[in-house]
C-alpha atoms as a PDB file:
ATOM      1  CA  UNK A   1      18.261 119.123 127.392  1.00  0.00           C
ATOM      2  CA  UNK A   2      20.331 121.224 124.609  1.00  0.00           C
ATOM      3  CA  UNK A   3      23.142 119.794 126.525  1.00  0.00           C
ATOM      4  CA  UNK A   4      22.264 116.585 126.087  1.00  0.00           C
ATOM      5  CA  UNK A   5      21.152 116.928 122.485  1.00  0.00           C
ATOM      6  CA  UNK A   6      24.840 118.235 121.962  1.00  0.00           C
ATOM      7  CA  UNK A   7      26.513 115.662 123.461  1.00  0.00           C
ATOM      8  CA  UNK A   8      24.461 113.224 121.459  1.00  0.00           C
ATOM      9  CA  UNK A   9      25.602 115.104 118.289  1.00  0.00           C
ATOM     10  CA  UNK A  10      29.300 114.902 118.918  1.00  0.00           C
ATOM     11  CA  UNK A  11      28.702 111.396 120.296  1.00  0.00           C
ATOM     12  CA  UNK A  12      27.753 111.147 116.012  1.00  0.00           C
ATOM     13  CA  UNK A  13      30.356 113.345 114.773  1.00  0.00           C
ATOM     14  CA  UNK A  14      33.231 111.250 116.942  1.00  0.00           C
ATOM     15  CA  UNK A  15      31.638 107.838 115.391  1.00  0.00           C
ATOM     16  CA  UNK A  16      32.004 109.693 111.868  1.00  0.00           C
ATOM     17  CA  UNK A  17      35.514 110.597 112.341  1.00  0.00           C
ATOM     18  CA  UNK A  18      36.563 107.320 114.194  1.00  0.00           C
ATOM     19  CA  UNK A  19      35.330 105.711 110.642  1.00  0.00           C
ATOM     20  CA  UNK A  20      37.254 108.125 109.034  1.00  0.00           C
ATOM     21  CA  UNK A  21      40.535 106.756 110.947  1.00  0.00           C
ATOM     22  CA  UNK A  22      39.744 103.526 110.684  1.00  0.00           C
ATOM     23  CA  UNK A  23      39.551 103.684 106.643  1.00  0.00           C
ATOM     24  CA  UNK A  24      42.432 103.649 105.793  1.00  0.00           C
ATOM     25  CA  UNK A  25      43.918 100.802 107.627  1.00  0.00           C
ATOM     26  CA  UNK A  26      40.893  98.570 106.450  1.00  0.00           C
ATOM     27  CA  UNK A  27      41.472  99.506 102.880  1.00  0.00           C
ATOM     28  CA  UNK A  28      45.329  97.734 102.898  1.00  0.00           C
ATOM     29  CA  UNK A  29      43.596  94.820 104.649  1.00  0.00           C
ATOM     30  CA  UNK A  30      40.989  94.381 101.636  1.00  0.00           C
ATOM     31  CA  UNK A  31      43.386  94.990  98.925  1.00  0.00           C
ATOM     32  CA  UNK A  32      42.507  92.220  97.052  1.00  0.00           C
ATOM     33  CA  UNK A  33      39.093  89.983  96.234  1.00  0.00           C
ATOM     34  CA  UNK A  34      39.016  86.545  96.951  1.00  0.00           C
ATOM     35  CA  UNK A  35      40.593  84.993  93.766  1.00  0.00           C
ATOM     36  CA  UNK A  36      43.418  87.346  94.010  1.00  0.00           C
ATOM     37  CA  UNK A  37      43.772  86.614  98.209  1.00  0.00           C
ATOM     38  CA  UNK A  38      44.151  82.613  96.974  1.00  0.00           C
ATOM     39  CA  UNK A  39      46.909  83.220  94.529  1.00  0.00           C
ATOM     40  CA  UNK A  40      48.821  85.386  96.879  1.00  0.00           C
ATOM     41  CA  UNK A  41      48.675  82.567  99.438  1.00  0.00           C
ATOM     42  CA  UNK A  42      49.446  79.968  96.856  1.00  0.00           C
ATOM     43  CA  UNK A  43      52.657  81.996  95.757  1.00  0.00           C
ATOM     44  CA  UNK A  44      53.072  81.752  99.779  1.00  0.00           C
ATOM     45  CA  UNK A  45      53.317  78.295  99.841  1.00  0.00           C
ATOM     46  CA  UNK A  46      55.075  77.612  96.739  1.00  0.00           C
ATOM     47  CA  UNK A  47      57.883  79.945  96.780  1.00  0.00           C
ATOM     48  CA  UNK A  48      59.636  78.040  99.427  1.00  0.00           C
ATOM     49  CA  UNK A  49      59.380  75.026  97.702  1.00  0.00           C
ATOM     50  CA  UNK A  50      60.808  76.678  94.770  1.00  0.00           C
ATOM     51  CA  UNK A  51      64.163  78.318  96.221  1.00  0.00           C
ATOM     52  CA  UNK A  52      64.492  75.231  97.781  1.00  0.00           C
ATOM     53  CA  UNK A  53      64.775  73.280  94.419  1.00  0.00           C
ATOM     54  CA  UNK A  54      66.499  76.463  93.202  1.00  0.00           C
ATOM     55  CA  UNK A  55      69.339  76.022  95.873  1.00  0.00           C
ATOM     56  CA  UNK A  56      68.972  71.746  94.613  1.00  0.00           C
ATOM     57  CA  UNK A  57      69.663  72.617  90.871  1.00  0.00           C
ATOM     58  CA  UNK A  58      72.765  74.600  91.739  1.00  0.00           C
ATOM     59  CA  UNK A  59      74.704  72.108  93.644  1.00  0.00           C
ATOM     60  CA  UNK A  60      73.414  69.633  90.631  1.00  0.00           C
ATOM     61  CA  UNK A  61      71.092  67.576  92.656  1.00  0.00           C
ATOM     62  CA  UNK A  62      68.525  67.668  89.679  1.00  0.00           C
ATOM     63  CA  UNK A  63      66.154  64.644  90.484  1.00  0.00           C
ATOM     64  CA  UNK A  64      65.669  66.469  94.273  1.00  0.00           C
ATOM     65  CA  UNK A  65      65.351  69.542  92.579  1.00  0.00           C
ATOM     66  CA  UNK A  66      62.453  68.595  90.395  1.00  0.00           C
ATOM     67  CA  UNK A  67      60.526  66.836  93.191  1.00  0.00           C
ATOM     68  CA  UNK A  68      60.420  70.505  94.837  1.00  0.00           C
ATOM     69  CA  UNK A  69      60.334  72.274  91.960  1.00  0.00           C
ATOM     70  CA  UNK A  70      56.807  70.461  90.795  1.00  0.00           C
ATOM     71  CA  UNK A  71      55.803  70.382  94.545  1.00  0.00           C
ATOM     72  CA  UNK A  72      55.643  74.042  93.699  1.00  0.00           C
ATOM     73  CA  UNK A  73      53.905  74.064  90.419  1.00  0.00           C
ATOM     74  CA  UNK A  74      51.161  71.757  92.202  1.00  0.00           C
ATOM     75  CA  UNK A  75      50.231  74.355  94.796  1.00  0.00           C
ATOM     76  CA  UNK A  76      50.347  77.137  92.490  1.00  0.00           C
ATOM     77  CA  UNK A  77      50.408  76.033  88.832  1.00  0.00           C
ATOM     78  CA  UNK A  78      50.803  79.593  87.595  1.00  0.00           C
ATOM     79  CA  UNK A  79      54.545  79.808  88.954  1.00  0.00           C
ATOM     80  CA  UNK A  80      56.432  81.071  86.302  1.00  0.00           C
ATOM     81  CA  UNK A  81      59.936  80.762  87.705  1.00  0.00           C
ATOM     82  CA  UNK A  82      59.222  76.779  88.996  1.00  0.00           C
ATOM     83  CA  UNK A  83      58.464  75.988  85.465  1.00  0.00           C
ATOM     84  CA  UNK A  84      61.416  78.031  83.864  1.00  0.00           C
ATOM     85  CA  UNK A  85      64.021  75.595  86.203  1.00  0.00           C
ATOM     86  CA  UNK A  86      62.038  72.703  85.174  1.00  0.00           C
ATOM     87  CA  UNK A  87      62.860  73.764  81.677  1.00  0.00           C
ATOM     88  CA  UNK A  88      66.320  74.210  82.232  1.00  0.00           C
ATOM     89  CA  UNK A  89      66.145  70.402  84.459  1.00  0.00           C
ATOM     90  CA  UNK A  90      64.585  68.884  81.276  1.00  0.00           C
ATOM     91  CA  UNK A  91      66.959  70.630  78.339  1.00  0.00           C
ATOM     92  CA  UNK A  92      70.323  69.211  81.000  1.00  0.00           C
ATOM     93  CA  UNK A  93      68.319  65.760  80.229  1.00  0.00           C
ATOM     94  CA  UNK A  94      67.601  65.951  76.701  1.00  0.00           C
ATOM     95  CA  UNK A  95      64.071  65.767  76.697  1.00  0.00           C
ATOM     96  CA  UNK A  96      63.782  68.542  74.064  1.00  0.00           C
ATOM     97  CA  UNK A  97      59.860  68.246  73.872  1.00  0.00           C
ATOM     98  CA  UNK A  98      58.863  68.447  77.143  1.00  0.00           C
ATOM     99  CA  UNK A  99      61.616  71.134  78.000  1.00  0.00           C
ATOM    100  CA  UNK A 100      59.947  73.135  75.339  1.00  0.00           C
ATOM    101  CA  UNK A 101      56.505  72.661  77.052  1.00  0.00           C
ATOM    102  CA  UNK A 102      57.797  73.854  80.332  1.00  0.00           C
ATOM    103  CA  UNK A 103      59.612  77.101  78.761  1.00  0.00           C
ATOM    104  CA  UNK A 104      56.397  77.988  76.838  1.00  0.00           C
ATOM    105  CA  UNK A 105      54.475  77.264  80.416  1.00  0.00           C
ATOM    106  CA  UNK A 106      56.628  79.939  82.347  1.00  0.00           C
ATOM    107  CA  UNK A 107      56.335  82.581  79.587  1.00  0.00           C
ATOM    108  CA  UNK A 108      52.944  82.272  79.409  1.00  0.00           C
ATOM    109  CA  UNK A 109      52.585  82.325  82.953  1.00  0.00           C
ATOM    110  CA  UNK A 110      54.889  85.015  83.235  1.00  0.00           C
ATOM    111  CA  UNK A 111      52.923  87.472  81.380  1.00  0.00           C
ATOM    112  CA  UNK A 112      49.366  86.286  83.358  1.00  0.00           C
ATOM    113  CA  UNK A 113      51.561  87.281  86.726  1.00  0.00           C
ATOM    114  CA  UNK A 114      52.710  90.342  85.549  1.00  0.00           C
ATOM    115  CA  UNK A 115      48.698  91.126  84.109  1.00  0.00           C
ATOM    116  CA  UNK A 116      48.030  90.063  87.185  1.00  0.00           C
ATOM    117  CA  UNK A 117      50.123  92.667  89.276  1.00  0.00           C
ATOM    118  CA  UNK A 118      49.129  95.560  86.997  1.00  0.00           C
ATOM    119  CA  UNK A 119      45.290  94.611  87.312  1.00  0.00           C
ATOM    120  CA  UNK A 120      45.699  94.519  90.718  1.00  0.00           C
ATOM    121  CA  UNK A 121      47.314  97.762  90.873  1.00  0.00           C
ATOM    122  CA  UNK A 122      45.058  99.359  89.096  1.00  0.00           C
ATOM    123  CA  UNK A 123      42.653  98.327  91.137  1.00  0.00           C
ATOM    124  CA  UNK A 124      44.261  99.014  94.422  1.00  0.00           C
ATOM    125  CA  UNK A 125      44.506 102.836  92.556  1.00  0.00           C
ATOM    126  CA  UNK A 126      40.699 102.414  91.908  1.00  0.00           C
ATOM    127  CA  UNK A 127      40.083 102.137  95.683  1.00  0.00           C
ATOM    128  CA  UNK A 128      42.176 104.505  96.743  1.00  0.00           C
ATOM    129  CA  UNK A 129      40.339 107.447  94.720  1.00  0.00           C
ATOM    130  CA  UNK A 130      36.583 106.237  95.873  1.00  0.00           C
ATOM    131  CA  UNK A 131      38.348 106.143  99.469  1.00  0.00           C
ATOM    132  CA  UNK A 132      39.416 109.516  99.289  1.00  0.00           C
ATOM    133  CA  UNK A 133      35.877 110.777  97.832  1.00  0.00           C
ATOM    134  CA  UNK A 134      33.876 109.168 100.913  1.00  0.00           C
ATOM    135  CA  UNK A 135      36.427 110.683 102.972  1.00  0.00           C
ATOM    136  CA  UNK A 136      36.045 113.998 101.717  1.00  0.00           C
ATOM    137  CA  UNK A 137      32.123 113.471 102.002  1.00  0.00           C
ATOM    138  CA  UNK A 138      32.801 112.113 105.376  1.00  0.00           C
ATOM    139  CA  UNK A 139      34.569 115.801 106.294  1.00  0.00           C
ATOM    140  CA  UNK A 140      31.834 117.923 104.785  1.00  0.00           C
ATOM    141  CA  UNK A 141      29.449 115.600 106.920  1.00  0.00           C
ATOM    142  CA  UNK A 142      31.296 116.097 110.085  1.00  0.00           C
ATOM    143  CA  UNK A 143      32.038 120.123 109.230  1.00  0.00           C
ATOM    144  CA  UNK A 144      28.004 120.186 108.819  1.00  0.00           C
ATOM    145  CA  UNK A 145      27.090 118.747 111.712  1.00  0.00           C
ATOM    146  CA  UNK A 146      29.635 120.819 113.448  1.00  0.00           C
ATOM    147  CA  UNK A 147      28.120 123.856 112.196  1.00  0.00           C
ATOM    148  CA  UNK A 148      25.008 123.144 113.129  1.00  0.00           C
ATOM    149  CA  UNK A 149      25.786 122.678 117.065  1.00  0.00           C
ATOM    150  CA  UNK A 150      25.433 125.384 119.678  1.00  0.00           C
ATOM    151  CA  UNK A 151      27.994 127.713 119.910  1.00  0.00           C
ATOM    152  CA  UNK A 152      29.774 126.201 123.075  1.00  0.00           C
ATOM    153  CA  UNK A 153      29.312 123.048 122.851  1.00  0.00           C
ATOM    154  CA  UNK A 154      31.184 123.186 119.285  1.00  0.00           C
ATOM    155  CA  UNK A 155      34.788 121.050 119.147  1.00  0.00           C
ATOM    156  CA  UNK A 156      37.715 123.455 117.054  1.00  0.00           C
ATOM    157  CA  UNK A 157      36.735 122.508 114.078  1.00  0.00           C
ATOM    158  CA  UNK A 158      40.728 121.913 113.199  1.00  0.00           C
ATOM    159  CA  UNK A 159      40.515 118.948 115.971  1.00  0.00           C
ATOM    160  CA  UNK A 160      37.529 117.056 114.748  1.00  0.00           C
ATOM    161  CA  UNK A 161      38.781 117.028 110.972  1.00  0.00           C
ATOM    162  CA  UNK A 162      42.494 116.799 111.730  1.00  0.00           C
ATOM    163  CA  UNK A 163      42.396 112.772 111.330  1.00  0.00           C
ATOM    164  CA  UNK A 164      40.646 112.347 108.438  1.00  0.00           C
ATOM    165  CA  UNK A 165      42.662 115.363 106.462  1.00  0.00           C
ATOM    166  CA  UNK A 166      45.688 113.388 107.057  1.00  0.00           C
ATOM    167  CA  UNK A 167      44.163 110.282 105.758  1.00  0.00           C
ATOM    168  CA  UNK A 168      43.349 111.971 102.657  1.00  0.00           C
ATOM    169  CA  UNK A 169      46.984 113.818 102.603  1.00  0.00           C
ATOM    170  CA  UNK A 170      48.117 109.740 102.929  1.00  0.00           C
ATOM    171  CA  UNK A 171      45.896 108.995 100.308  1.00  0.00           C
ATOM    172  CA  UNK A 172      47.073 111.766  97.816  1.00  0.00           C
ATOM    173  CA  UNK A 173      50.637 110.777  98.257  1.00  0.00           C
ATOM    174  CA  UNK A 174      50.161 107.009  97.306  1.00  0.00           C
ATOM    175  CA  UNK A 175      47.863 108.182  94.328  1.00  0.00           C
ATOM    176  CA  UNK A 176      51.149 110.427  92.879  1.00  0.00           C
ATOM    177  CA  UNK A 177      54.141 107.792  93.567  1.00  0.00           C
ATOM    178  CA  UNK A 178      55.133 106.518  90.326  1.00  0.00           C
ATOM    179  CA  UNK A 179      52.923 103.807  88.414  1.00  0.00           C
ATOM    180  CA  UNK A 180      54.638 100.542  88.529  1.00  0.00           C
ATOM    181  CA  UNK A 181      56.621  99.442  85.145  1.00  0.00           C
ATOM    182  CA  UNK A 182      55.355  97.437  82.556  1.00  0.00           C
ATOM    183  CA  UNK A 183      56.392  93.512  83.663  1.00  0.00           C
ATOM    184  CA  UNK A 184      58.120  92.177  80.193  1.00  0.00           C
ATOM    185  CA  UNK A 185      59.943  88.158  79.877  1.00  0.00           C
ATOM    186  CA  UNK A 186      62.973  88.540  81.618  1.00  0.00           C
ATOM    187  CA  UNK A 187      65.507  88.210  79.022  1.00  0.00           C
ATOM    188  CA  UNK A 188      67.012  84.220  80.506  1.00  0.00           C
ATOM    189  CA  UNK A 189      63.342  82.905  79.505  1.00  0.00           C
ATOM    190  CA  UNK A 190      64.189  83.749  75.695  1.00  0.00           C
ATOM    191  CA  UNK A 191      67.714  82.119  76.286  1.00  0.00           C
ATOM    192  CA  UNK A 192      66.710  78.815  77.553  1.00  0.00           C
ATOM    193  CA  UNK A 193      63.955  79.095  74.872  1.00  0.00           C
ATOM    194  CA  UNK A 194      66.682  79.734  72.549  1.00  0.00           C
ATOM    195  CA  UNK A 195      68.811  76.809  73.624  1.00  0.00           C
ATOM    196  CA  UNK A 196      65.907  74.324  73.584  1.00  0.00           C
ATOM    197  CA  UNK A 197      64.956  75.423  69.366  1.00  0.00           C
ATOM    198  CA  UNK A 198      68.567  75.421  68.865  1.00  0.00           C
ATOM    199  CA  UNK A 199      69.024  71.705  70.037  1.00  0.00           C
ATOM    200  CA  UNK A 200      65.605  70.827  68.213  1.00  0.00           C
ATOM    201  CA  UNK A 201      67.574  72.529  65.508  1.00  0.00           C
ATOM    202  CA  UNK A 202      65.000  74.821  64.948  1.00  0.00           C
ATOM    203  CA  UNK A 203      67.969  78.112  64.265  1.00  0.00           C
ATOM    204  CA  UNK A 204      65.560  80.289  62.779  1.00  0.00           C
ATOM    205  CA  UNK A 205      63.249  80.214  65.803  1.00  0.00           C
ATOM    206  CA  UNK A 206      66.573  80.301  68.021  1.00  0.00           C
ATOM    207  CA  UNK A 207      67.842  83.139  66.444  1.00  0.00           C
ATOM    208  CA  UNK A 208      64.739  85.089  66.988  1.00  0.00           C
ATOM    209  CA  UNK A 209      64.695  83.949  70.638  1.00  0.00           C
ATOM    210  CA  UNK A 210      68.266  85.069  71.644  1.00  0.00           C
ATOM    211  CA  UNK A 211      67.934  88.680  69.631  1.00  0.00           C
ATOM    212  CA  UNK A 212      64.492  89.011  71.974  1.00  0.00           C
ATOM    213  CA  UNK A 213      66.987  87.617  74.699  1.00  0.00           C
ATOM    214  CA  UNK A 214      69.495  90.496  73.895  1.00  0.00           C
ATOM    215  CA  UNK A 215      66.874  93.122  73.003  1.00  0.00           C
ATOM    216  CA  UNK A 216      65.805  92.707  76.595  1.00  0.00           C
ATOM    217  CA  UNK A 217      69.346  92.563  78.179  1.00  0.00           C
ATOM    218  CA  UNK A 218      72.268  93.965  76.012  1.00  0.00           C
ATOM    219  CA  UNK A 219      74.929  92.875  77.855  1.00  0.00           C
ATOM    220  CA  UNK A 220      73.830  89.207  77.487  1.00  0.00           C
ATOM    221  CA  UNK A 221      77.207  87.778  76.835  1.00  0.00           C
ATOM    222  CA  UNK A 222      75.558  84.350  76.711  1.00  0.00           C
ATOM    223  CA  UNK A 223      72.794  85.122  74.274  1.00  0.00           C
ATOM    224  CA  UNK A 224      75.431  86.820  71.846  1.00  0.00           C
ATOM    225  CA  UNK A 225      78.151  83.914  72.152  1.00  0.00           C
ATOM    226  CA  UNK A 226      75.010  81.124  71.151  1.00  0.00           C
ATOM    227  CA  UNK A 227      74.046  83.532  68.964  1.00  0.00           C
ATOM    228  CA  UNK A 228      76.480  83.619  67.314  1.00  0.00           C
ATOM    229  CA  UNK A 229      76.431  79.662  67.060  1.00  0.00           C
ATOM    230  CA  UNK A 230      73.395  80.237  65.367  1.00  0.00           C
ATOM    231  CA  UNK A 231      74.296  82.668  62.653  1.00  0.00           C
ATOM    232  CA  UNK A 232      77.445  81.145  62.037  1.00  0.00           C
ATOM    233  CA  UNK A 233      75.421  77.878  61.082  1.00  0.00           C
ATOM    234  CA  UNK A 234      73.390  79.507  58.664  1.00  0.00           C
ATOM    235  CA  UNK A 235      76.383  81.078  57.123  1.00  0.00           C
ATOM    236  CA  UNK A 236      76.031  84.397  58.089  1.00  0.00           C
ATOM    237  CA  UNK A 237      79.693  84.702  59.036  1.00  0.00           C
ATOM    238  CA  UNK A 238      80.128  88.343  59.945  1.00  0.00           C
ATOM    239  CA  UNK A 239      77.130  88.424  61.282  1.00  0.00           C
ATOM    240  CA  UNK A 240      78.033  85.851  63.849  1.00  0.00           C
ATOM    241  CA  UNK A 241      81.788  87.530  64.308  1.00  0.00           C
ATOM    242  CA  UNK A 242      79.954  90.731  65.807  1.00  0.00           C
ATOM    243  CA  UNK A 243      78.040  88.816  67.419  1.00  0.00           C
ATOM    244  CA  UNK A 244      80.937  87.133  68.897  1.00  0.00           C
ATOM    245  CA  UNK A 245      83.162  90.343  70.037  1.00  0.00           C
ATOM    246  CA  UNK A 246      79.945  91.348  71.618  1.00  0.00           C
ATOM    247  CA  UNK A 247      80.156  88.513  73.856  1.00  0.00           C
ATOM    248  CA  UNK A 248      83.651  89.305  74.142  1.00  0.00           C
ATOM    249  CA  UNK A 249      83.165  92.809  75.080  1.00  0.00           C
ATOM    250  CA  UNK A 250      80.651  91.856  77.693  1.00  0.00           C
ATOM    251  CA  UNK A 251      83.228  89.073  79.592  1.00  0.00           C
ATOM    252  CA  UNK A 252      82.436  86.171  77.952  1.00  0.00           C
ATOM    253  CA  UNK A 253      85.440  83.690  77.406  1.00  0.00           C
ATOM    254  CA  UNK A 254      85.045  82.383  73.737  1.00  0.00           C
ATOM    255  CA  UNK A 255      86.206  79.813  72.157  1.00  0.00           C
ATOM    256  CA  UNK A 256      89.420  80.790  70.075  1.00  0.00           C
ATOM    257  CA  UNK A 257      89.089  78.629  67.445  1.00  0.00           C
ATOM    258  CA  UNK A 258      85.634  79.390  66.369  1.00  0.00           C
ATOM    259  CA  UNK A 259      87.025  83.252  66.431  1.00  0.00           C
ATOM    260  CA  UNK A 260      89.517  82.452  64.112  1.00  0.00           C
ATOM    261  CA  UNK A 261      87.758  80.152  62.171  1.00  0.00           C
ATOM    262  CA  UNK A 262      85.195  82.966  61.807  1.00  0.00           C
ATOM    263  CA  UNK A 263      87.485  85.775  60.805  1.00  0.00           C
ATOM    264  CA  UNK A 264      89.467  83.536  58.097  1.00  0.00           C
ATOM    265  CA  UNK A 265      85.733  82.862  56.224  1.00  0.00           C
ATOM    266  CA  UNK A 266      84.633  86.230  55.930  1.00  0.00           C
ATOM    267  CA  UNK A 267      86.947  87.216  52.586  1.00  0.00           C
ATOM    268  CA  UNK A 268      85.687  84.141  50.980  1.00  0.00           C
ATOM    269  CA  UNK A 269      82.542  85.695  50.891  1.00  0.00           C
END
């Protein structure tokens, strides 16, 4: 009978501990809620579509590339990167307005993506530490009900916990890698921004765009040489030479003649 009654209570402890295993695999599966288990799938579906009019806009194909390009954005209308090329499609075109509207789009979607990504991660952080606490309640449980067997019908206590401790060793070492960083606008979104305000010629609002441009990305040879476009039409004349060796410095071929020009107005100041 005692035999019996032991068996039944290891049959419990072996259920305990096969949860225990099993944990940790589940957990990855259930990383995210529902919401966040759409837009993943979305992003799934569109990304294709997007390289593919990403590959379409390189070889200058731009009517193909938009048809795939708002393919994209209709599956997943958060895709920053589809609406940034549409930008660029639209400012090639001349349609100034509705370029502007699509670069505004992918910034602002931009920065909902990366809130997205550090909500999530938070959250996936968030379930790692309550895994690790039923885990640890799941060992006391199992060291318990261990202790409370007979003598020889106990398992070595080392074997019945061994699983789980290495689930919660797994645990610890994903809770101490390094926290993600901090998703900014990659520095080409406040370029093409810049290029659209510049041909709307709105320079002020340029000019803030392609510092932000540079501020994310110093070696933004592009950003520096229209940046210097910009300065150079409000006058600011050394300003805009800096601006130009800059773009120099960083491989940029400029233009000779607006170097000169620049360096010849800069004593009639």
């Amino acid at each position: 009978m005692k035999q019996k009654s032991a068996g039944t209570m290891a049959g419990v402890i072996l259920g305990i501990l096969g949860m225990a295993v099993l944990a940790l695999p589940l957990f990855t599966q259930t990383n995210f809620n529902m919401d966040e288990k759409k837009m993943v799938e979305s992003h799934k579906r569109a990304n294709p579509l997007y390289l593919d009019g990403l590959k379409l806009f390189a070889k200058g194909n731009l009517d193909k590339a938009e048809t795939k390009l708002r393919e994209a954005l209709t599956i997943m209308p958060e895709h920053a990167d589809a609406s940034f090329m549409l930008a660029q499609i639209q400012l090639k075109r001349k349609d100034l307005p509705r370029a502007l509207e699509l670069i505004l789009d992918a910034k602002k979607n931009y920065a909902f993506i990366a809130n997205f990504h550090t909500f999530t991660h938070q959250q996936y952080l968030d379930r790692l530490r309550q895994q690790r606490q039923d885990l640890e309640a799941q060992r006391t449980q199992i060291l318990d009900s261990i202790s409370r067997l007979p003598a020889r019908s106990r398992p070595e206590s080392s074997t019945a916990t061994q699983a789980i401790t290495r689930s919660i060793q797994d645990i610890d070492s994903r809770l101490n890698q390094p926290v993600p960083p901090t998703f900014e606008i990659p520095a080409d979104y406040h370029f093409i921004h810049g290029n659209v305000l510049f041909q709307m010629n709105r320079r002020i609002d340029a000019e803030a765009q392609y510092q932000e441009a540079i501020r994310m990305d110093p070696s933004h040879g592009n950003a520096y040489t229209n940046l210097a476009l910009v300065l150079f039409s409000l006058g600011k004349y050394q300003e805009a030479l800096d601006c130009l060796l800059r773009a120099e410095a960083s491989g940029v071929k400029v233009n000779p003649d607006f170097k000169r020009d620049l360096i010849e107005r800069i004593p009639r100041q």
